[in-house]
N, C-alpha and C. Protein backbone atom coordinates (compact mmCIF):
# COMPACT_ATOMS: atom_id res chain seq x y z
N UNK A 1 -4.60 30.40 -22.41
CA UNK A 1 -3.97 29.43 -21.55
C UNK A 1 -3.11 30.17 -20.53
N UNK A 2 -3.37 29.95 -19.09
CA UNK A 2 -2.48 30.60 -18.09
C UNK A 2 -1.17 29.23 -17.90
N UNK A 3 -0.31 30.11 -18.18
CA UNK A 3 1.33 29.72 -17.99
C UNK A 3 1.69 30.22 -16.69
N UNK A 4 1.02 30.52 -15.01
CA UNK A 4 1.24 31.09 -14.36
C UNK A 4 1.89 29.86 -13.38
N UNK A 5 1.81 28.61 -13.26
CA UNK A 5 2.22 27.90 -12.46
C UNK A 5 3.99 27.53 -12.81
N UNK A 6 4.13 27.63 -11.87
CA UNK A 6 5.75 27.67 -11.76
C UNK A 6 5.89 25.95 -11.99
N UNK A 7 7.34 25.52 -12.73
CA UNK A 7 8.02 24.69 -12.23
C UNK A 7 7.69 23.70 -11.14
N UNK A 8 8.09 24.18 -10.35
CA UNK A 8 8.16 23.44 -8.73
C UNK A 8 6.54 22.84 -8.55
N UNK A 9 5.60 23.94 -9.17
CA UNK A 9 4.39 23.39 -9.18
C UNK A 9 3.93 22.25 -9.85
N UNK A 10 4.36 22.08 -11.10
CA UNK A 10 4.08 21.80 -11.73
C UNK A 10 4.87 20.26 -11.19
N UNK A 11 6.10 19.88 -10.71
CA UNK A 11 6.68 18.90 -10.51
C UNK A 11 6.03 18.67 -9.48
N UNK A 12 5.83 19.01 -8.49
CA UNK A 12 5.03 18.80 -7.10
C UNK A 12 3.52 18.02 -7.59
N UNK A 13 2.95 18.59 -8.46
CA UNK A 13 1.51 18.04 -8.94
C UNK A 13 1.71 16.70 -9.73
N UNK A 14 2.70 16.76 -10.56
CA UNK A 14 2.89 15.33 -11.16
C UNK A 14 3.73 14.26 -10.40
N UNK A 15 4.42 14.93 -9.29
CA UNK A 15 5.14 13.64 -8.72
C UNK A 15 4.03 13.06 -7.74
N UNK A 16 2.44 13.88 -7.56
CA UNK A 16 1.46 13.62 -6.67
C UNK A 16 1.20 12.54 -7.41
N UNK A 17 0.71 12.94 -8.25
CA UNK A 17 0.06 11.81 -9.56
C UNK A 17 0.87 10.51 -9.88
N UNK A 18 1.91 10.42 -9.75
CA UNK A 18 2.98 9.35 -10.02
C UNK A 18 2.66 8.49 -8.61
N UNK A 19 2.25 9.04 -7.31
CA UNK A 19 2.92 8.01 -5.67
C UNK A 19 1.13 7.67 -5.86
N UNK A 20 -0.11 7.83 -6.86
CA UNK A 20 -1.32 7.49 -6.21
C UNK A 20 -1.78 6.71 -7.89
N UNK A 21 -1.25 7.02 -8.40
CA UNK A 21 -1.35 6.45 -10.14
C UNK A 21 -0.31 4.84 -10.40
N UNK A 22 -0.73 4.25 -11.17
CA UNK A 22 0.04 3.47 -12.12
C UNK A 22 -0.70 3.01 -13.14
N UNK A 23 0.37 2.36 -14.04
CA UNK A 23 -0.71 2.05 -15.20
C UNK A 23 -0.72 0.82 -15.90
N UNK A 24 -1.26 0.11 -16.75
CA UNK A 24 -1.72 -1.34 -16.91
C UNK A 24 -0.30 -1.79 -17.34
N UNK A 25 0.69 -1.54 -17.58
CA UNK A 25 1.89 -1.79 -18.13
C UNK A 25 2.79 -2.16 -17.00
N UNK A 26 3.06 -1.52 -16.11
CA UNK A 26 3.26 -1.41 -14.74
C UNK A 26 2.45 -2.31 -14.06
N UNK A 27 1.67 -2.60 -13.60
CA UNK A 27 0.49 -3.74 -13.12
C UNK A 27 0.87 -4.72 -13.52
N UNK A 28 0.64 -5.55 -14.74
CA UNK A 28 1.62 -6.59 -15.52
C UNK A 28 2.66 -6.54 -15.31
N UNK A 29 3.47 -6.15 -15.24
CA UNK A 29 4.77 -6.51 -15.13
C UNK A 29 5.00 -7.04 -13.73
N UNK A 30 4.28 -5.88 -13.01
CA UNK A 30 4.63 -6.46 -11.02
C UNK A 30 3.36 -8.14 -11.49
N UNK A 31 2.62 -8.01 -12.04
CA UNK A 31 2.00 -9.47 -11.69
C UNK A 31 2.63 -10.89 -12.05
N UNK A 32 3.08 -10.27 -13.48
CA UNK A 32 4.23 -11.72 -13.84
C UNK A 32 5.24 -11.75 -12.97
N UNK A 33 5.89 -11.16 -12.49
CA UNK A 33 6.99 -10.99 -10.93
C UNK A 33 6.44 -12.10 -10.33
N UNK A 34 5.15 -12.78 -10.17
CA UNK A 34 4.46 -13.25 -9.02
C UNK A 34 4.58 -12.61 -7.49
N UNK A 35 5.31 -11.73 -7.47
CA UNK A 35 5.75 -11.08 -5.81
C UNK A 35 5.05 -9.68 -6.41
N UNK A 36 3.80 -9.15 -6.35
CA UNK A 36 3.33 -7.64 -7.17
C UNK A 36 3.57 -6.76 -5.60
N UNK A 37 3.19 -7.25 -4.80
CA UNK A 37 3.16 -5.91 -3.59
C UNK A 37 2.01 -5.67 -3.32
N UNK A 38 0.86 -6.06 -4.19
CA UNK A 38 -0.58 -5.09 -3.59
C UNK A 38 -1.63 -6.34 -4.11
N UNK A 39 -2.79 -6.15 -3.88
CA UNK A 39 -3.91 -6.62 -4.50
C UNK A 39 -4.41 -5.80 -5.38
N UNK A 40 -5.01 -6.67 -6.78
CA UNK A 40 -5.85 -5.85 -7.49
C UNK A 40 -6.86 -6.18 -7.49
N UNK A 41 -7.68 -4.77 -7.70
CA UNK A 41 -9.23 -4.71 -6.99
C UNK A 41 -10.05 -4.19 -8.42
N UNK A 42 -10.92 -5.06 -8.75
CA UNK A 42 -11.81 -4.70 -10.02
C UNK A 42 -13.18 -4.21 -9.11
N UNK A 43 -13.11 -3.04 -9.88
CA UNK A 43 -14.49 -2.26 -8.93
C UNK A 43 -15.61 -2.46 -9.93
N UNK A 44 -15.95 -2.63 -10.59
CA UNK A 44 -16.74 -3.00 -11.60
C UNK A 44 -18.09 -4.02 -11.11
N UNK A 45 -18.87 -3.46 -11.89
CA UNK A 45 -20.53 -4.98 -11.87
C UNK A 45 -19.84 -6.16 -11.83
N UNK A 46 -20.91 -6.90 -11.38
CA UNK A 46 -20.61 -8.17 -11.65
C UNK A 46 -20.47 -9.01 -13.21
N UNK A 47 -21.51 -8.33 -13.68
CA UNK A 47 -21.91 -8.46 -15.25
C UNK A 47 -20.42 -7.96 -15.92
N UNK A 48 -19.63 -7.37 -15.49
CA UNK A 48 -18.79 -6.66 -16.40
C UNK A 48 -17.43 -7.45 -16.04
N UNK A 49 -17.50 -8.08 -14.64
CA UNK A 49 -16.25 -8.68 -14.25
C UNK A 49 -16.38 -9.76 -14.80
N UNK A 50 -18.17 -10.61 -15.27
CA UNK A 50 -17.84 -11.85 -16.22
C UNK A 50 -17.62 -12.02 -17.27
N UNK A 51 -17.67 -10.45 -17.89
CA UNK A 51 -17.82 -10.40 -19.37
C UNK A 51 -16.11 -10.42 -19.72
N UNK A 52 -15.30 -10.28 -18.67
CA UNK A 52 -13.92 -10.26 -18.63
C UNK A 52 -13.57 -9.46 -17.43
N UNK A 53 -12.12 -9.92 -16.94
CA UNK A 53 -11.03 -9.40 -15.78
C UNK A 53 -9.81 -9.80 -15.76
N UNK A 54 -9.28 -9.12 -15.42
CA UNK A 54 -7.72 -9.69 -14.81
C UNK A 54 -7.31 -10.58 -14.30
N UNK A 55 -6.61 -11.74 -14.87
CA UNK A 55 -6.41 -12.84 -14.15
C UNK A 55 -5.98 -12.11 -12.48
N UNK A 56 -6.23 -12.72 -11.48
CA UNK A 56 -5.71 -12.85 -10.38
C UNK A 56 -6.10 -11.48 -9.48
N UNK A 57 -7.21 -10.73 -10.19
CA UNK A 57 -7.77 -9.85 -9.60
C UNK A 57 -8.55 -10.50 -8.67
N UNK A 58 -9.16 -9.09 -7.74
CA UNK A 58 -10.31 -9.79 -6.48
C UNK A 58 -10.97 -8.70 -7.00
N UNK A 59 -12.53 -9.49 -7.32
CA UNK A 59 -14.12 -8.70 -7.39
C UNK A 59 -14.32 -8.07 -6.03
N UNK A 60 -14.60 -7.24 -6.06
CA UNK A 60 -15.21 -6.27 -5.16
C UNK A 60 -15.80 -4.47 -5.89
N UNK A 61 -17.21 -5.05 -5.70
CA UNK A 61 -18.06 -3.87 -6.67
C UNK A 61 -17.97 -2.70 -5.58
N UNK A 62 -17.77 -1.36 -6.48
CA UNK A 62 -17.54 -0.36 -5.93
C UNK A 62 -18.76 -0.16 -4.59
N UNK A 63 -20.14 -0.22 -4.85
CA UNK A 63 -20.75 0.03 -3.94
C UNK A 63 -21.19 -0.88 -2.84
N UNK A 64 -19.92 -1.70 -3.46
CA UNK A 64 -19.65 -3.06 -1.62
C UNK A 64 -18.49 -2.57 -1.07
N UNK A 65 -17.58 -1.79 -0.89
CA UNK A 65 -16.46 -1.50 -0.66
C UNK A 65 -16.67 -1.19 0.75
N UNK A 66 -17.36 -0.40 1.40
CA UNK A 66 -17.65 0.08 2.53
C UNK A 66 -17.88 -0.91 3.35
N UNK A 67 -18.54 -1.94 2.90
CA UNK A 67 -19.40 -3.32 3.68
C UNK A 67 -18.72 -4.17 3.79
N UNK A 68 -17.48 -4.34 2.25
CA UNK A 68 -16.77 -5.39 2.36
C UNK A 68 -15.07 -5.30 2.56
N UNK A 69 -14.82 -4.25 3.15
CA UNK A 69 -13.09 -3.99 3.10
C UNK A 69 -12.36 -4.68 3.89
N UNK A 70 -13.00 -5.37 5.08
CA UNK A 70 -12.24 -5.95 5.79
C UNK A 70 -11.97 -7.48 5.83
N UNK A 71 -12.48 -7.64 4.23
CA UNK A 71 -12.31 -9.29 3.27
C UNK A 71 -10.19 -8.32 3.03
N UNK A 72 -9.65 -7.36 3.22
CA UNK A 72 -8.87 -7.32 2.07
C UNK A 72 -7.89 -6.95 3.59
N UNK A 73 -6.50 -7.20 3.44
CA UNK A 73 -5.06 -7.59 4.44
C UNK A 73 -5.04 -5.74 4.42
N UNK A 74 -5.51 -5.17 5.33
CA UNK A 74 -5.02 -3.66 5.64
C UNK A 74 -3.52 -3.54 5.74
N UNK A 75 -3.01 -4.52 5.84
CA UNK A 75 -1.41 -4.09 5.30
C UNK A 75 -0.69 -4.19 4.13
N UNK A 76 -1.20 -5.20 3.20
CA UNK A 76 -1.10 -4.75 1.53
C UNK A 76 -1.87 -4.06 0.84
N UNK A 77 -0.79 -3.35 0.38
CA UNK A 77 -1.59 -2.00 -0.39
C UNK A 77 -2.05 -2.71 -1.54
N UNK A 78 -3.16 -1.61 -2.07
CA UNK A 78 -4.27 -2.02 -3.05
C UNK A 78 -4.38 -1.08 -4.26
N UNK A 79 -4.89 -1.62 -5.54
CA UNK A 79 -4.39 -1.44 -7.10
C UNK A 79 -5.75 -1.62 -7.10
N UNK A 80 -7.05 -0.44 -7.65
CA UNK A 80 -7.99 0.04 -7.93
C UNK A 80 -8.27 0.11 -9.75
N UNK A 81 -9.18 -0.82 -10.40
CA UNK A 81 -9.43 -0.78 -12.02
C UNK A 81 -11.01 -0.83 -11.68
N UNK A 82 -11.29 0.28 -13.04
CA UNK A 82 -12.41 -0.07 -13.40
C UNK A 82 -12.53 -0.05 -14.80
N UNK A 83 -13.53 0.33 -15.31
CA UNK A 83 -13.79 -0.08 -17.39
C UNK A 83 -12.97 0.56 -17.44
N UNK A 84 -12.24 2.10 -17.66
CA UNK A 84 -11.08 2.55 -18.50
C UNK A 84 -11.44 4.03 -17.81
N UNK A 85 -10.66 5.23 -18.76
CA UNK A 85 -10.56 6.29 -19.10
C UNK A 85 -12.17 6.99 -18.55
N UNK A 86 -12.92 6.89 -18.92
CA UNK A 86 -14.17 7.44 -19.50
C UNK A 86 -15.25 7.02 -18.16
N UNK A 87 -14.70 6.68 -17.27
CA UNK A 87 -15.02 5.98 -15.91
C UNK A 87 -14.16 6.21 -14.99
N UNK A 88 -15.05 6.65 -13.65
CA UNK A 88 -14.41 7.16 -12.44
C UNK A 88 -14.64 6.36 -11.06
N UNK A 89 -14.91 4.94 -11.88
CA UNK A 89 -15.26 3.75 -10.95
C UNK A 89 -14.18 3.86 -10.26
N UNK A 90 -13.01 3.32 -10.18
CA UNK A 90 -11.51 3.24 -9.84
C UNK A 90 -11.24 3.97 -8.79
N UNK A 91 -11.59 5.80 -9.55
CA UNK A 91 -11.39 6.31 -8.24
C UNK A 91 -12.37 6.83 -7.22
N UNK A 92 -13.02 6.68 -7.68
CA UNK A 92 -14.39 5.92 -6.35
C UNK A 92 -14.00 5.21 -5.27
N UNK A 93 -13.24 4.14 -5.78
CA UNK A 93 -13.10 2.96 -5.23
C UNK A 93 -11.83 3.33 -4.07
N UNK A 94 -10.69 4.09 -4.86
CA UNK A 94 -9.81 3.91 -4.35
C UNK A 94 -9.43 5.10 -2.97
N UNK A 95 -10.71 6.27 -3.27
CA UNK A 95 -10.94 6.79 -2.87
C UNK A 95 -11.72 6.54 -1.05
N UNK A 96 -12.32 5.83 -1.48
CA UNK A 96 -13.27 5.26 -0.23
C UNK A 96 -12.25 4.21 0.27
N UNK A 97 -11.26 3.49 0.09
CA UNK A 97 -10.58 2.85 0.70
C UNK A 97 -9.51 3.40 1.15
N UNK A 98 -8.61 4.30 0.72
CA UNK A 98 -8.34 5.59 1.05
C UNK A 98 -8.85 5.88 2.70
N UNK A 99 -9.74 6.49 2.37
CA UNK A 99 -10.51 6.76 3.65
C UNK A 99 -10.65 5.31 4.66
N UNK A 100 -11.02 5.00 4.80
CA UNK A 100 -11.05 3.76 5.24
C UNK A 100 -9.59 3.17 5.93
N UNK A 101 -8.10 3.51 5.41
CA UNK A 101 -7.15 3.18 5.98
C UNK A 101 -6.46 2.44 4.99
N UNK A 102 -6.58 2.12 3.93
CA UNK A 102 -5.48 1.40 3.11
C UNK A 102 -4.96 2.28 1.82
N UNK A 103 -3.96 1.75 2.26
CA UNK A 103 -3.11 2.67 0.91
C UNK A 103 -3.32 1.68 -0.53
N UNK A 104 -3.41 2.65 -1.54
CA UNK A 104 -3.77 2.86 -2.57
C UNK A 104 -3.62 3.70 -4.00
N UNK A 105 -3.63 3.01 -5.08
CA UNK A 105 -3.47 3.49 -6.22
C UNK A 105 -4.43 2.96 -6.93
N UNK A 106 -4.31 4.05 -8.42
CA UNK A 106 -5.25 3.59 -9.26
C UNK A 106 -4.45 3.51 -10.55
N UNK A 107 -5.30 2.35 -11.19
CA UNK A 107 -4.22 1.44 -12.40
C UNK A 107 -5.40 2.54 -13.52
N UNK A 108 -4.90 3.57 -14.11
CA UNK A 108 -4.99 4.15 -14.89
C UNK A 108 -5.32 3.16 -16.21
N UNK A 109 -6.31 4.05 -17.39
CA UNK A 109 -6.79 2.91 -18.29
C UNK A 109 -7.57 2.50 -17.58
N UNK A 110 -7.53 1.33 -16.73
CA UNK A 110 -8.95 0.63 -16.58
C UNK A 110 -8.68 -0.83 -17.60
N UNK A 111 -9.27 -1.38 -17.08
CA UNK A 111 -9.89 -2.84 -18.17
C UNK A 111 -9.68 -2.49 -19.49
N UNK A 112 -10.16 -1.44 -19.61
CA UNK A 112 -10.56 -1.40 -21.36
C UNK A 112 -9.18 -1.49 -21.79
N UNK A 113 -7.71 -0.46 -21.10
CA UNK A 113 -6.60 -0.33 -21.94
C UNK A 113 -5.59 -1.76 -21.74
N UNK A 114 -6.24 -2.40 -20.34
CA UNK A 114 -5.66 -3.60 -20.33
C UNK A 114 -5.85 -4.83 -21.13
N UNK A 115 -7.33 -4.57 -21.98
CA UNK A 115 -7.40 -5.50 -23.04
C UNK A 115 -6.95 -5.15 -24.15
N UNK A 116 -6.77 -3.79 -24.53
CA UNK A 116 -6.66 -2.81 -26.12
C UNK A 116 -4.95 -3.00 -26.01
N UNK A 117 -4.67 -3.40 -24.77
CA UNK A 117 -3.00 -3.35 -24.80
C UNK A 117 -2.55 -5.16 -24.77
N UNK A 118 -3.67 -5.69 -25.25
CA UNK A 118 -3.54 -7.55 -25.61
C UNK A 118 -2.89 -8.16 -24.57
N UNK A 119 -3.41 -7.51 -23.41
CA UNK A 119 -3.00 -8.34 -22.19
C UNK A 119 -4.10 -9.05 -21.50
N UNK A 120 -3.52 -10.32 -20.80
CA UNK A 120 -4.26 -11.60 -20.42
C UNK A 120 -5.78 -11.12 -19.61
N UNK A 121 -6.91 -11.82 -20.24
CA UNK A 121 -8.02 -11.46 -19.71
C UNK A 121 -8.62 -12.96 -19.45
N UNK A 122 -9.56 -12.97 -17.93
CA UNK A 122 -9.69 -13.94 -17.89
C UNK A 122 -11.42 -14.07 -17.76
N UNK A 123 -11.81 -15.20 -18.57
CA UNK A 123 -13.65 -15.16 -18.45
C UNK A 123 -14.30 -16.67 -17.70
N UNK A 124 -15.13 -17.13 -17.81
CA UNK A 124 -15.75 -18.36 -17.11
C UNK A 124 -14.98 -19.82 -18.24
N UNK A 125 -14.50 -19.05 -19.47
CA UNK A 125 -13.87 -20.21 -20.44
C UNK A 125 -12.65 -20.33 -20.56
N UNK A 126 -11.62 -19.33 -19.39
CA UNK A 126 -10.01 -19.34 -18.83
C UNK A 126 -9.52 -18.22 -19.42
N UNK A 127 -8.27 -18.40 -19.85
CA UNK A 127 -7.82 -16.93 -19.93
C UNK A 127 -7.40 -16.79 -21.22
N UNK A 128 -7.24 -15.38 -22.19
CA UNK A 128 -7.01 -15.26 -23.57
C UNK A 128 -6.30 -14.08 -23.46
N UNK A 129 -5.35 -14.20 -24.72
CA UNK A 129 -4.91 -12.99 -25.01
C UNK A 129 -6.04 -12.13 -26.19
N UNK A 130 -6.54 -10.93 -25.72
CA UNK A 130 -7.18 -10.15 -27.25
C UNK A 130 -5.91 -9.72 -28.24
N UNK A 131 -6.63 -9.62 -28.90
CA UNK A 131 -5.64 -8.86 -30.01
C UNK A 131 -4.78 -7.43 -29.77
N UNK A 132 -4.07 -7.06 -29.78
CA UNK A 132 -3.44 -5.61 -29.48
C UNK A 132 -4.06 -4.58 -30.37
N UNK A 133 -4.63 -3.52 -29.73
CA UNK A 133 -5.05 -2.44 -30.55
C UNK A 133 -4.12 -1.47 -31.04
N UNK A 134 -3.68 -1.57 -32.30
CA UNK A 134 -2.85 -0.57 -32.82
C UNK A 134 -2.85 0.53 -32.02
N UNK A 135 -3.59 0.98 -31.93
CA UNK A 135 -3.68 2.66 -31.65
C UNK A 135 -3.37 2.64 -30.01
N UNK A 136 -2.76 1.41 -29.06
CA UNK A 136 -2.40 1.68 -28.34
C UNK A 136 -0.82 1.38 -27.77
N UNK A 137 -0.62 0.48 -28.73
CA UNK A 137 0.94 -0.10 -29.02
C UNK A 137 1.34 -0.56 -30.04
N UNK A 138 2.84 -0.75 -30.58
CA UNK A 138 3.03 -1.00 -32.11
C UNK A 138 3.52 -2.56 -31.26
N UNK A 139 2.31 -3.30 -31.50
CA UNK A 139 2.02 -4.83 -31.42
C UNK A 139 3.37 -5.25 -30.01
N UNK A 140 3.69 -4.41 -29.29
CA UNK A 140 4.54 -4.97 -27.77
C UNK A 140 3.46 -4.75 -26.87
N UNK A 141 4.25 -4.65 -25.52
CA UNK A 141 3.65 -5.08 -24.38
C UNK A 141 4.06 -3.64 -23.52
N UNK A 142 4.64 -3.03 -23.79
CA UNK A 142 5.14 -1.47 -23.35
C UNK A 142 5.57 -0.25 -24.19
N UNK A 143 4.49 0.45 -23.61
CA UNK A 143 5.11 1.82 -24.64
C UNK A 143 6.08 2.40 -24.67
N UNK A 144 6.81 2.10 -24.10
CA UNK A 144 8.75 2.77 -24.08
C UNK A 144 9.01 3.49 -22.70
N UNK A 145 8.34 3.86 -22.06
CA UNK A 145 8.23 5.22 -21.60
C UNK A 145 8.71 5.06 -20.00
């Protein structure tokens, strides 16, 4: 393991990650606010946005983004999800809009940690809470942090 990056580097790289990142905990909270600041953007299939989403998200599949960006207010900034971790839908997404002229973050996790974290999902039969997955919170709504 190289230990060669200094400090300063090391703060410089994570405070990058902090102004282009947030995470499903953070997201919720600005959404119950009702005043969040941004739109959230599920980049995901269609098939996957019915199988569940975020209440009060806007569908827009990653490989419509190009065709369809100017459905979205270029002056509110925009909150990028896709399935989770293990998927680079998100920053695909947030990437190409990015480019494009709107500022942007990506809601880290993805869908998957926003349901494993028993927060509100909404399908064609309204909205439910899932169950909280242990292994991602001891049964709250924030990891402390």
């Amino acid at each position: 393991m190289d230990w060669t990056t200094t400090p300063a580097d090391a703060a410089a790289h994570f405070a990058r990650r902090l102004a282009v990142e947030t995470d499903v905990s953070d997201v919720h909270a600005a959404l119950e606010s009702g005043r969040p600041g941004f739109v959230l953007l599920d980049s995901r299939s269609a098939e996957s946005w019915a199988q569940g989403h975020v209440p009060g998200a806007v569908h827009l599949p990653g490989r419509e983004i190009t065709a369809r960006a100017a459905e979205l207010d270029p002056a509110v900034p925009v909150v990028t999800y896709c399935w989770g971790p293990g998927c680079n839908g998100a920053i695909r997404a947030a990437l190409t809009l990015a480019q494009l002229g709107y500022r942007v973050r990506e809601m880290i996790g993805g869908f998957e940690y926003w349901a494993r974290e028993g927060l509100p999902v909404e399908t064609a039969d309204g909205v439910a809470r899932p169950a909280v997955d242990p292994l991602t919170l001891a049964a709250e709504v924030s990891c402390g942090c």
